[in-house]
Protein backbone atom coordinates (compact mmCIF):
# COMPACT_ATOMS: atom_id res chain seq x y z
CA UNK A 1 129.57 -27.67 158.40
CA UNK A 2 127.21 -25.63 160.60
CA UNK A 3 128.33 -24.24 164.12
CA UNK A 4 126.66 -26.06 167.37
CA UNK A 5 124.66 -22.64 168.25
CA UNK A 6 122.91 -22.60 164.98
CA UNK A 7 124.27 -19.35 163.80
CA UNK A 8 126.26 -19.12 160.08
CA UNK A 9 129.64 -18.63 159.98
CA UNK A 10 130.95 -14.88 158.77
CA UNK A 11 132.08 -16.99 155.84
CA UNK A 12 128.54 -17.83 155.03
CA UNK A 13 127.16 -14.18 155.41
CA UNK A 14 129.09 -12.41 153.43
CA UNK A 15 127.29 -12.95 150.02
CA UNK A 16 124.15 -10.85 149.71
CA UNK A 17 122.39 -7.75 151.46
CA UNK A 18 119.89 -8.47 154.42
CA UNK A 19 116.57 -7.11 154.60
CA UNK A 20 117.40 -4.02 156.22
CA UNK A 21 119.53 -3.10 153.63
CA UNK A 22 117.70 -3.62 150.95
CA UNK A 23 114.41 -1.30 152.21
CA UNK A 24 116.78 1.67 153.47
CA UNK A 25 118.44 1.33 150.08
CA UNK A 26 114.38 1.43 148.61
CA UNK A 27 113.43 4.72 150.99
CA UNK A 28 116.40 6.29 149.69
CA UNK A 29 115.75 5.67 146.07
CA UNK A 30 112.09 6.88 146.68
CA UNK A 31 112.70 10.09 147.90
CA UNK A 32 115.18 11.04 145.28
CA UNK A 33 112.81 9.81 142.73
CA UNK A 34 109.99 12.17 144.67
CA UNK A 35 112.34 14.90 144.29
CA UNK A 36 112.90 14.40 140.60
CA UNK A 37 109.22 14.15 140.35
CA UNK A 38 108.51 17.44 141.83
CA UNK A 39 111.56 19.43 140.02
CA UNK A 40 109.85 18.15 136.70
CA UNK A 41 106.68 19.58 137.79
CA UNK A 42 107.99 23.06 139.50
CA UNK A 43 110.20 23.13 135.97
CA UNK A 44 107.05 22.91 133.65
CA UNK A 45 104.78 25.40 135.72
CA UNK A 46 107.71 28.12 135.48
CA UNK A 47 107.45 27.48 131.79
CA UNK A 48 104.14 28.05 131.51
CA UNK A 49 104.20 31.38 133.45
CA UNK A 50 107.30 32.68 131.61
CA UNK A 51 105.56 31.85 127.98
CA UNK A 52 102.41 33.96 129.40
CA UNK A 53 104.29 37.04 130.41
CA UNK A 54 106.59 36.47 127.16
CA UNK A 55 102.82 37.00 125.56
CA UNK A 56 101.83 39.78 127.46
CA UNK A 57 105.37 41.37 126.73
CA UNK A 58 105.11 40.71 123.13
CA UNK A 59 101.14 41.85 123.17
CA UNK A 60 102.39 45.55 125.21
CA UNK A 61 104.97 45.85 122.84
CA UNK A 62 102.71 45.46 119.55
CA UNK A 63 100.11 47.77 121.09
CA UNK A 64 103.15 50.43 121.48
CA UNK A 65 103.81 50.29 117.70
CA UNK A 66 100.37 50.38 117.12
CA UNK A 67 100.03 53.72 119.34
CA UNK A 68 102.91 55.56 118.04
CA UNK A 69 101.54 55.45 114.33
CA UNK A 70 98.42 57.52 116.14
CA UNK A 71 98.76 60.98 115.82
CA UNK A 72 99.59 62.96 119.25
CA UNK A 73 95.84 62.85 120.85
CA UNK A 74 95.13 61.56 124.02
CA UNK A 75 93.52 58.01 123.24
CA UNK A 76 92.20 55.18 125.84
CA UNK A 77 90.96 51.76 124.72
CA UNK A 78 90.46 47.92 126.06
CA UNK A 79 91.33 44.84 123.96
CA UNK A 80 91.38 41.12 124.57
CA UNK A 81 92.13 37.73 122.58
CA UNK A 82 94.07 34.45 123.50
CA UNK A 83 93.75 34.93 127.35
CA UNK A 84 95.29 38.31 127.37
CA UNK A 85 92.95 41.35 128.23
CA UNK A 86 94.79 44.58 127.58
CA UNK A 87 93.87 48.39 128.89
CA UNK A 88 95.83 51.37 127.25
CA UNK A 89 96.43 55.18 127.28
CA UNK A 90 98.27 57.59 125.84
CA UNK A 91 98.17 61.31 127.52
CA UNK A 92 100.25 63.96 126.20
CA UNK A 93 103.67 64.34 128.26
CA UNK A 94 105.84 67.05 128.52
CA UNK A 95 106.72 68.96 125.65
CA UNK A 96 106.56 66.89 122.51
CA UNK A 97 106.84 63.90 123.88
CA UNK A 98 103.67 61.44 124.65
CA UNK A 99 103.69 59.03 127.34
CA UNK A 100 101.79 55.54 126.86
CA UNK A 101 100.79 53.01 129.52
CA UNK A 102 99.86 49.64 128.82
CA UNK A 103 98.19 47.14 131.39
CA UNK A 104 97.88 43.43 130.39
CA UNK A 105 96.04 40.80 132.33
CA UNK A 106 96.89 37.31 131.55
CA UNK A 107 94.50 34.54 132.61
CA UNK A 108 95.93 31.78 134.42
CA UNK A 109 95.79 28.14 134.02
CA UNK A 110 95.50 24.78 135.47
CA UNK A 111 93.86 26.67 138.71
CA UNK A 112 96.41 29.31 138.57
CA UNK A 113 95.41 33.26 139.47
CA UNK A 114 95.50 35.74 136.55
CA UNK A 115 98.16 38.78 137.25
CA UNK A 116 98.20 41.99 135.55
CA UNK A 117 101.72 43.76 134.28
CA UNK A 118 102.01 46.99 133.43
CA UNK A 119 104.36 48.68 130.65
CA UNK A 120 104.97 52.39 130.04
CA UNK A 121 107.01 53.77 127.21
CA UNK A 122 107.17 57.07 125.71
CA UNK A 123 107.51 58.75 121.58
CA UNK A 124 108.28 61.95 120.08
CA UNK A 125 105.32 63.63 118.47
């Protein structure tokens, strides 16, 4: 039986959600879904840098081993493959030590800026 003033009983609206409802429950699920979204994306460009200075790391370090099988003469030189351009020297250092820089530029990708680091390490003669 229906009230005279046309509106349902409390009865009668307790069994779903109204309209209101129902879209603030949608804006909330969209923005946490945004946020996902843009943690996956932040998470896979961080990968990509940290594999390209893991290269340029693992590129300094081979030209290092490379440099202390020289014999103790200052030496210069420029290198690139796979992205990775790479500037070195070794000057003598004090006493019988020699001191070697490295400087590796890594290209960047999807738009990204290149950056340069620099190493420096040092061998007995």
């Amino acid at each position: 039986m229906r009230p005279q003033n046309g509106c349902r009983s409390p009865e009668a609206r307790t069994g779903g959600f109204t309209l209101v409802e129902l879209l603030v429950a949608l804006v909330v699920l969209s923005v946490g879904l945004l946020a996902v979204v843009a943690a996956g994306t932040s998470i896979a460009r961080l990968e990509g840098d940290a594999a390209r200075d893991a290269l340029a790391a693992m590129m300094a370090e081979s030209r290092f081993e490379r440099l202390r099988a020289l014999p103790c003469a200052p030496a210069t030189g420029r290198d690139s493959a796979r992205g990775v351009a790479e500037a070195w020297e070794l000057a003598p250092g004090a006493g019988r030590v020699r001191d070697m820089r490295e400087s590796v530029r890594v290209a960047g990708s999807g738009g990204r800026s290149s950056h340069t680091e620099s190493y420096r390490s040092a061998a007995a003669c």
